[in-house]
C-alpha atoms as a PDB file:
ATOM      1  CA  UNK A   1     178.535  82.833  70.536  1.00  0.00           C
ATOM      2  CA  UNK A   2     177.790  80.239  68.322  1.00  0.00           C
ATOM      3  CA  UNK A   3     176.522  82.306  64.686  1.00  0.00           C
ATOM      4  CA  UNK A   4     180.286  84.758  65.899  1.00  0.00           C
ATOM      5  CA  UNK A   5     182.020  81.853  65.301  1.00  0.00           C
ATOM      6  CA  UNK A   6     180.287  80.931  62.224  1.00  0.00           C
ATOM      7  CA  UNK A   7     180.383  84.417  60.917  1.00  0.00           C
ATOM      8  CA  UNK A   8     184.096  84.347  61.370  1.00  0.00           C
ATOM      9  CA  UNK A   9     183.916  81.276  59.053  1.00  0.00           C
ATOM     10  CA  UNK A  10     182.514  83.002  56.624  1.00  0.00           C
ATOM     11  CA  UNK A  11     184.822  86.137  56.693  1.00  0.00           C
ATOM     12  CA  UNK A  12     187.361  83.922  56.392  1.00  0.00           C
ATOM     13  CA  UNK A  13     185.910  82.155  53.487  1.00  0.00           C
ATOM     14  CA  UNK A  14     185.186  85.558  52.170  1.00  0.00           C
ATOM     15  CA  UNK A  15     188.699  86.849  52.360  1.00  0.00           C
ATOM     16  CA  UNK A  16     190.014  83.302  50.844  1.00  0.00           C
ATOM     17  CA  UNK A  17     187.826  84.255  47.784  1.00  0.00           C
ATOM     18  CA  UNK A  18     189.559  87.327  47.507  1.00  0.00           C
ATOM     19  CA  UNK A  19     192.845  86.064  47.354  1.00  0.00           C
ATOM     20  CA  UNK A  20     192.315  82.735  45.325  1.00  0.00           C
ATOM     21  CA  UNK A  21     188.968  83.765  43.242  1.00  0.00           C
ATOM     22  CA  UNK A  22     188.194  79.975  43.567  1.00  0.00           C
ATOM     23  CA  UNK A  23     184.620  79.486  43.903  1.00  0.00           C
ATOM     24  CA  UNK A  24     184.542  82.322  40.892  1.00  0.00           C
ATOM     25  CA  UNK A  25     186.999  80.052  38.388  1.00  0.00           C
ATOM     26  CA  UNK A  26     184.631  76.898  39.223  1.00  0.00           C
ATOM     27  CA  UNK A  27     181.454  78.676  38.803  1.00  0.00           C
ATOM     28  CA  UNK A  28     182.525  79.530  35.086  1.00  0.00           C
ATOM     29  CA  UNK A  29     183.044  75.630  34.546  1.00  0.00           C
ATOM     30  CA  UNK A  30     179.066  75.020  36.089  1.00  0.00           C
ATOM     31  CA  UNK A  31     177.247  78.100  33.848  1.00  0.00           C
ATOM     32  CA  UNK A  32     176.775  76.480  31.084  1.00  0.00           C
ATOM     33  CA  UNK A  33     175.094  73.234  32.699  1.00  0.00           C
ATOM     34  CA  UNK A  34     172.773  75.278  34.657  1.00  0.00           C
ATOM     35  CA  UNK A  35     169.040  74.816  34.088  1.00  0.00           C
ATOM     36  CA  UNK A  36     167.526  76.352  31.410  1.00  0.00           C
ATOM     37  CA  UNK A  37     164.927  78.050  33.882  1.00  0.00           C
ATOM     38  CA  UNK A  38     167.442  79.907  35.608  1.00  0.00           C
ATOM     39  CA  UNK A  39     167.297  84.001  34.368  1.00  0.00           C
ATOM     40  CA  UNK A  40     171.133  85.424  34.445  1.00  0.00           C
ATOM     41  CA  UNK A  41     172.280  88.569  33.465  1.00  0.00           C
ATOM     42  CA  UNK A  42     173.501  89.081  30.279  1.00  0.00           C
ATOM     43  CA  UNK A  43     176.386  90.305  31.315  1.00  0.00           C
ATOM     44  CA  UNK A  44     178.934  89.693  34.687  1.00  0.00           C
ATOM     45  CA  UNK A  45     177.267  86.264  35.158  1.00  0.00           C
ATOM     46  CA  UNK A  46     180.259  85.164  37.449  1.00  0.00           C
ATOM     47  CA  UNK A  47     179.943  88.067  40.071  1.00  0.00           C
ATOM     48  CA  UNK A  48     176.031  88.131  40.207  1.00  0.00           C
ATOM     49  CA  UNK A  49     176.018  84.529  41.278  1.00  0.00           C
ATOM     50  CA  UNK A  50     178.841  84.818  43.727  1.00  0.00           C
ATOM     51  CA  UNK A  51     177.035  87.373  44.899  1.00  0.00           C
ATOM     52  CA  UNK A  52     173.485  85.857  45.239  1.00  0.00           C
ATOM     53  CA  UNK A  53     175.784  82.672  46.788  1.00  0.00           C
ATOM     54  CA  UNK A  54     177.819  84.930  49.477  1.00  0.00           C
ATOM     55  CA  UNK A  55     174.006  86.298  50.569  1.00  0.00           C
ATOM     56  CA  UNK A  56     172.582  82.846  50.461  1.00  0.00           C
ATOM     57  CA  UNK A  57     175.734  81.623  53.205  1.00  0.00           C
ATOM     58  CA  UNK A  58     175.380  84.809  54.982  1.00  0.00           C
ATOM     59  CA  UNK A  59     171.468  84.134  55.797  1.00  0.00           C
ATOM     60  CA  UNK A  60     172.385  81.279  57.603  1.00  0.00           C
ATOM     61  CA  UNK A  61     173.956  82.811  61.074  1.00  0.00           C
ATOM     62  CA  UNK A  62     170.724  85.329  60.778  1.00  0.00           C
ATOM     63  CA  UNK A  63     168.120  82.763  60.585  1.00  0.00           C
ATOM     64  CA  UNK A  64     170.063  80.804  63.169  1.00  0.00           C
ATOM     65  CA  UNK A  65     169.553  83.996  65.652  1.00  0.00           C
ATOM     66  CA  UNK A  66     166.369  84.783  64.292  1.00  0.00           C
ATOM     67  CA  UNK A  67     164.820  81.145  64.978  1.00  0.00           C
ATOM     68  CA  UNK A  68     166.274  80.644  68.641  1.00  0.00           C
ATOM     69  CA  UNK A  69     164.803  84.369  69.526  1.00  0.00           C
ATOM     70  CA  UNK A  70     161.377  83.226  68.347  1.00  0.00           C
ATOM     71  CA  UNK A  71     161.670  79.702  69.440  1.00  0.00           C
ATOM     72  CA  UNK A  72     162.089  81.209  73.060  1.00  0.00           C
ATOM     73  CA  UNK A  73     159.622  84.304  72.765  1.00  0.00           C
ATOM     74  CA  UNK A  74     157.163  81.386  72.024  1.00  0.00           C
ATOM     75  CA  UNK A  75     158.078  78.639  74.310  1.00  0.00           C
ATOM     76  CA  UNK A  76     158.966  76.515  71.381  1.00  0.00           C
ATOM     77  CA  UNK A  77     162.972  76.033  72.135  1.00  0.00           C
ATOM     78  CA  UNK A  78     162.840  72.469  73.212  1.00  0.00           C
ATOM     79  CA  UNK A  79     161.240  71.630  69.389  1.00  0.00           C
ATOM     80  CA  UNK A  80     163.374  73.730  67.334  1.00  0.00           C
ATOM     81  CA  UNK A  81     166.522  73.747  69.440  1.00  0.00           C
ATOM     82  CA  UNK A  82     167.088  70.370  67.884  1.00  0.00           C
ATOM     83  CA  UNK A  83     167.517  71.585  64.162  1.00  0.00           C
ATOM     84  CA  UNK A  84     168.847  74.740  65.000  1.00  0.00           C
ATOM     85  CA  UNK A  85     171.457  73.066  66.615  1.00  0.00           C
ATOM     86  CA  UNK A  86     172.083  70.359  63.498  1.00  0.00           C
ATOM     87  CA  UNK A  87     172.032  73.313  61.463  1.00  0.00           C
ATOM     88  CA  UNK A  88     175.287  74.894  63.599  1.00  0.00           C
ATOM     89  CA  UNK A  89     177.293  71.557  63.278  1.00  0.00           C
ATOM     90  CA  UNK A  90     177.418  71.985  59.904  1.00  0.00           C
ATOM     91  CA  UNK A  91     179.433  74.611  60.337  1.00  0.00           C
ATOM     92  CA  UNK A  92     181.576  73.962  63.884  1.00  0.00           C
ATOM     93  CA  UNK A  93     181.762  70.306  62.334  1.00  0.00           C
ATOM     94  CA  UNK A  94     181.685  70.056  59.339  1.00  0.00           C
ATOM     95  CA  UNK A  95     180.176  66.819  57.953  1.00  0.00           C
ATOM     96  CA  UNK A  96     183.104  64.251  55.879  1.00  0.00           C
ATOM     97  CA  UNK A  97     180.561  65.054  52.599  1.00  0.00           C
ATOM     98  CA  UNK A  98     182.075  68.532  52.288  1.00  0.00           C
ATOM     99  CA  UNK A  99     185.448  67.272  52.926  1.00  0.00           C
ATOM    100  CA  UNK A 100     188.339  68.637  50.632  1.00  0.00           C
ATOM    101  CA  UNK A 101     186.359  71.820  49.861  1.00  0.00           C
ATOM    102  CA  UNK A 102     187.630  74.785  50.838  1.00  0.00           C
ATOM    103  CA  UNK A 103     186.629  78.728  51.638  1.00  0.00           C
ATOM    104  CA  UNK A 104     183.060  80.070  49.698  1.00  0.00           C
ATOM    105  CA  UNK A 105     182.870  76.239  47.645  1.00  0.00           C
ATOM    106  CA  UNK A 106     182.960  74.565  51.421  1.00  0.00           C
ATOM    107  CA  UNK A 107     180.267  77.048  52.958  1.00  0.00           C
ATOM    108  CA  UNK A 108     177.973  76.478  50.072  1.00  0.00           C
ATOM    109  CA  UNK A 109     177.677  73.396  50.578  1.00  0.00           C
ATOM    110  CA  UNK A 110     177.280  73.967  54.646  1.00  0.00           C
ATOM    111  CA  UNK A 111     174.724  76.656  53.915  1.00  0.00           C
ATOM    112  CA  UNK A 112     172.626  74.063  51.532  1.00  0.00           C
ATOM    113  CA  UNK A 113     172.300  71.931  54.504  1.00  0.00           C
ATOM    114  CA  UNK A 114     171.496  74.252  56.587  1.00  0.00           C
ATOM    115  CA  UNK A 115     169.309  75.903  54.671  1.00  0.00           C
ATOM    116  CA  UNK A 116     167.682  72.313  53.056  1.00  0.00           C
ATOM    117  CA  UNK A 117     167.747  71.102  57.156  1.00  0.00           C
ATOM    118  CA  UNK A 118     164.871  73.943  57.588  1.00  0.00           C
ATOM    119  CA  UNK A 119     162.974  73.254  54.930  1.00  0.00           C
ATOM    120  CA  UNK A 120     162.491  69.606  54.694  1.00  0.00           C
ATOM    121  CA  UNK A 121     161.057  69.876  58.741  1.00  0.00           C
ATOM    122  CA  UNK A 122     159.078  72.969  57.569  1.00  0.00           C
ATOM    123  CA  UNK A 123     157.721  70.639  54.542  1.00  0.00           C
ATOM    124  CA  UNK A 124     157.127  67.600  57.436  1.00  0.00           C
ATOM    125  CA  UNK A 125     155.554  69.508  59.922  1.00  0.00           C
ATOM    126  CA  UNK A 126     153.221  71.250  57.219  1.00  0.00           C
ATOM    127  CA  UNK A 127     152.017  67.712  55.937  1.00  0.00           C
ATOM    128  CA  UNK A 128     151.460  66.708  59.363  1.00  0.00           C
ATOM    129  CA  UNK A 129     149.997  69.713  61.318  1.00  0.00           C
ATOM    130  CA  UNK A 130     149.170  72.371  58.463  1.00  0.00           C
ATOM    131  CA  UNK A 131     151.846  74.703  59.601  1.00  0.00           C
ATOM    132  CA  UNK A 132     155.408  75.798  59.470  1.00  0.00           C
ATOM    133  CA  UNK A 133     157.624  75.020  62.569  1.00  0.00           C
ATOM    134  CA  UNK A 134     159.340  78.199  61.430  1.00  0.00           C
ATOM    135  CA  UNK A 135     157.954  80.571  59.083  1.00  0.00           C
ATOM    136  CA  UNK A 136     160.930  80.456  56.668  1.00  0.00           C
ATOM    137  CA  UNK A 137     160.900  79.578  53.311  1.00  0.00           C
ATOM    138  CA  UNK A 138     163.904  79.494  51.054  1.00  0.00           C
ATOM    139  CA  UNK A 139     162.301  76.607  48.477  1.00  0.00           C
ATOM    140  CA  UNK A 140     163.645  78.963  45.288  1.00  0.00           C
ATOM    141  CA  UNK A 141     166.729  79.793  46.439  1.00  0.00           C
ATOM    142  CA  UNK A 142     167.601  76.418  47.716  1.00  0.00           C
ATOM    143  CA  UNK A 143     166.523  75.185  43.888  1.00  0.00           C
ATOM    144  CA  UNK A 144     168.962  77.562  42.435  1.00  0.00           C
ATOM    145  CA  UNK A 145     172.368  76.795  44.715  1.00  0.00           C
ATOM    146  CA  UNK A 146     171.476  72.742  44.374  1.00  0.00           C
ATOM    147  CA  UNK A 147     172.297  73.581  40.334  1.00  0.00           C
ATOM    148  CA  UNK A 148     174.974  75.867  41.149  1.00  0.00           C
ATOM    149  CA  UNK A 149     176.224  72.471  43.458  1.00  0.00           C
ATOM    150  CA  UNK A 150     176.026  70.056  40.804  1.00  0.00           C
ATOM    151  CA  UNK A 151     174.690  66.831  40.378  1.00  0.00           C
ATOM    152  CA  UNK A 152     175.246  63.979  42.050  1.00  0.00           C
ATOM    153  CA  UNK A 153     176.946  65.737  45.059  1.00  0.00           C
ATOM    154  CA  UNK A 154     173.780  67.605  45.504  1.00  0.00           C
ATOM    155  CA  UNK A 155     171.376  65.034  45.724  1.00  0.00           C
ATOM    156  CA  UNK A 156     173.982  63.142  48.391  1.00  0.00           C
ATOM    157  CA  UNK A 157     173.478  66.293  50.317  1.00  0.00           C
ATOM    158  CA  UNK A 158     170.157  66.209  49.889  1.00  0.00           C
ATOM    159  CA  UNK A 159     169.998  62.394  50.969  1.00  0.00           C
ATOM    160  CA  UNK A 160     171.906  63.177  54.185  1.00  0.00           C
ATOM    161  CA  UNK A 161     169.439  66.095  54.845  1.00  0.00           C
ATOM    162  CA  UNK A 162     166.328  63.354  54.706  1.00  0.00           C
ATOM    163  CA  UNK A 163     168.558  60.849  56.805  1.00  0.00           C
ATOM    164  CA  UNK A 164     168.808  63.298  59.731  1.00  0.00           C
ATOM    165  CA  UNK A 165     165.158  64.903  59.762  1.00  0.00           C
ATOM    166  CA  UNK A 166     164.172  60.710  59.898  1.00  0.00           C
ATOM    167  CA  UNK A 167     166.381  60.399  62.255  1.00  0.00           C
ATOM    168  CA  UNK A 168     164.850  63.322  64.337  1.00  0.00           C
ATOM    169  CA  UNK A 169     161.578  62.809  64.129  1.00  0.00           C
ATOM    170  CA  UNK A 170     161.762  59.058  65.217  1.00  0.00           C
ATOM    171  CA  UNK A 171     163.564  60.479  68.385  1.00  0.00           C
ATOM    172  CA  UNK A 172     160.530  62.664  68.389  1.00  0.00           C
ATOM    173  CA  UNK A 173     162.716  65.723  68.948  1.00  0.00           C
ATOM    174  CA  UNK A 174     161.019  67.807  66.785  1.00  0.00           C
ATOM    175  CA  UNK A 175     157.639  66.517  65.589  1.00  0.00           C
ATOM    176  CA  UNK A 176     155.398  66.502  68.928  1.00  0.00           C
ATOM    177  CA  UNK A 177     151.658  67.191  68.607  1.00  0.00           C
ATOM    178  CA  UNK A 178     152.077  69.697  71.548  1.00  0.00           C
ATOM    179  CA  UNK A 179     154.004  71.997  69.563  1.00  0.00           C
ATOM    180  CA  UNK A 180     151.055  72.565  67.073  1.00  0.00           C
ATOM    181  CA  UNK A 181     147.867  73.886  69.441  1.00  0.00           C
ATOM    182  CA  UNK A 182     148.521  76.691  69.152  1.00  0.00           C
ATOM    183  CA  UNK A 183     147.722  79.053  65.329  1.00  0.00           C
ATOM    184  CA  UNK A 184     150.831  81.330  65.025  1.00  0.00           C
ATOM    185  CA  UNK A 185     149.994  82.634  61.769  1.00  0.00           C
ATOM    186  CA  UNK A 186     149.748  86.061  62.689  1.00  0.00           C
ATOM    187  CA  UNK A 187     152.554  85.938  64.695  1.00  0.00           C
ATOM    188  CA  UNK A 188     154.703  84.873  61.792  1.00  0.00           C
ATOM    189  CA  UNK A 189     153.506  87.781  60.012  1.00  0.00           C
ATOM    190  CA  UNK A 190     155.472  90.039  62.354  1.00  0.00           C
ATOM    191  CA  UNK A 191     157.797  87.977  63.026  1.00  0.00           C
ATOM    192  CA  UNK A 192     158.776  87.958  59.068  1.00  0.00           C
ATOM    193  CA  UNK A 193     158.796  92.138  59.596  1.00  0.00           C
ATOM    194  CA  UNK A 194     161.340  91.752  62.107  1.00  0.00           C
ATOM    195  CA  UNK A 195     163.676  88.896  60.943  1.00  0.00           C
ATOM    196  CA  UNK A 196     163.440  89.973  56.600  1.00  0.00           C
ATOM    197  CA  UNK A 197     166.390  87.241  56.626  1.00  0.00           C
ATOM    198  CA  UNK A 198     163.962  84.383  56.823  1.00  0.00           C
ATOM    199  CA  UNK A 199     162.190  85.787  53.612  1.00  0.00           C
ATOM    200  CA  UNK A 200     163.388  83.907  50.280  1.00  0.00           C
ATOM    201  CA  UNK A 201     163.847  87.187  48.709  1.00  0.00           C
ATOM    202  CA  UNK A 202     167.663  86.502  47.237  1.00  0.00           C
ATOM    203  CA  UNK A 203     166.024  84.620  43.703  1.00  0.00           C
ATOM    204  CA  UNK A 204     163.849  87.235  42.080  1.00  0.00           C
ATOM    205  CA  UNK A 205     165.374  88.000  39.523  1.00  0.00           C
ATOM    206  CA  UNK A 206     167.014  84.378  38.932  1.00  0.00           C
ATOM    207  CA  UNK A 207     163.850  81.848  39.064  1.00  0.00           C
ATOM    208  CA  UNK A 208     160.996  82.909  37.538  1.00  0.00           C
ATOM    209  CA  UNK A 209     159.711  82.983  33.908  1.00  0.00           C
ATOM    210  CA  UNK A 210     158.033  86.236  32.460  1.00  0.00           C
ATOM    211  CA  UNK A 211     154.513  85.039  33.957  1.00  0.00           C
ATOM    212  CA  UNK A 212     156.376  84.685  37.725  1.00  0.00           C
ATOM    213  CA  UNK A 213     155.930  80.701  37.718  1.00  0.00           C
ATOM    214  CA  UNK A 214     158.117  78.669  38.777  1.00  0.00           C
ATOM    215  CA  UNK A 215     159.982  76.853  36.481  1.00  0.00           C
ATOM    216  CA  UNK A 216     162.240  74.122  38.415  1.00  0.00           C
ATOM    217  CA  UNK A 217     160.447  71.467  40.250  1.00  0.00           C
END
């Protein structure tokens, strides 16, 4: 029920775009600040990266159902219910930093949380246990909508991403040794086949030099 309501939220936002062309007018005001290392088209540079943005927001209610059916094929729900459920808030609530924003501008900034919420416990629990919680990685995508954001307001929603993974791992909601016995490499493998959406397959084309490195760090 939760990701219907959240996916109404962003056909809402959707149809708001349609009507104001918002997010599209202030994305023509960020192009030319965006880092060097980031490949656009030569040509209908607005569209592609509304584009690449409306399938960046709308991974975020697929992950969401993705996550809690794995978390409870593998007995893991009471360690990832926690962020899963932060990561929903962001959207039912959403947090005073994303205040005055409205339609696609408002859900990026939900969906960077979100998506930044996953990855900075994915990048925690790898240090400590040598695994993923989840095996979802959206590192190069995340790079590129932080730059479509803008500086400072990214890095405050980066900040607030770091306050609440500190504040859940003191709780030790998410980061108990129990969770970790067990290898599930290979079942990430499949699980990847099933759920594509937790792939970081959206920045392709948008993030890598003619040598496929990585160029922002």
């Amino acid at each position: 029920m939760d990701t219907v309501i959240i996916r109404q939220a962003i056909a809402a936002a959707k149809k708001h775009e349609r009507a104001t062309g918002q997010l599209a007018r202030l994305l023509k005001t960020r192009v030319s600040a965006l880092h060097k290392s980031i490949q656009l088209p030569s040509e209908n540079i607005i569209p592609a990266l509304l584009n690449f943005i409306i399938h960046y927001i709308d991974q975020v209610p697929e992950f969401i159902d993705a996550v809690d059916a794995i978390a409870d094929e593998c007995g893991l729900i009471d360690y990832i219910e926690p962020v899963i459920s932060t990561a929903r808030e962001f959207f039912m609530e959403p947090p005073a930093l994303v205040a005055g924003h409205e339609g696609l501008n408002s859900l990026m900034g939900e969906s960077y949380l979100a998506h930044r919420l996953v990855e900075e416990v994915n990048d925690r629990f790898i240090s400590g246990y040598n695994m993923p919680l989840v095996p979802m990685d959206m590192t190069r995508s995340n790079l590129i909508i932080h730059h479509l954001i803008g500086e400072p307001f990214a890095n405050q929603l980066d900040s607030a991403v770091h306050l609440i993974v500190d504040e859940l791992q003191q709780k030790d909601l998410v980061f108990v040794p129990e969770a970790c016995r067990e290898d599930r490499s290979n079942r990430w493998a499949s699980d990847l086949q099933r759920w594509p959406c937790l792939i970081d397959n959206l920045s392709v084309n948008l993030l890598f030099n003619g040598s496929g490195q990585l160029l922002i760090h």
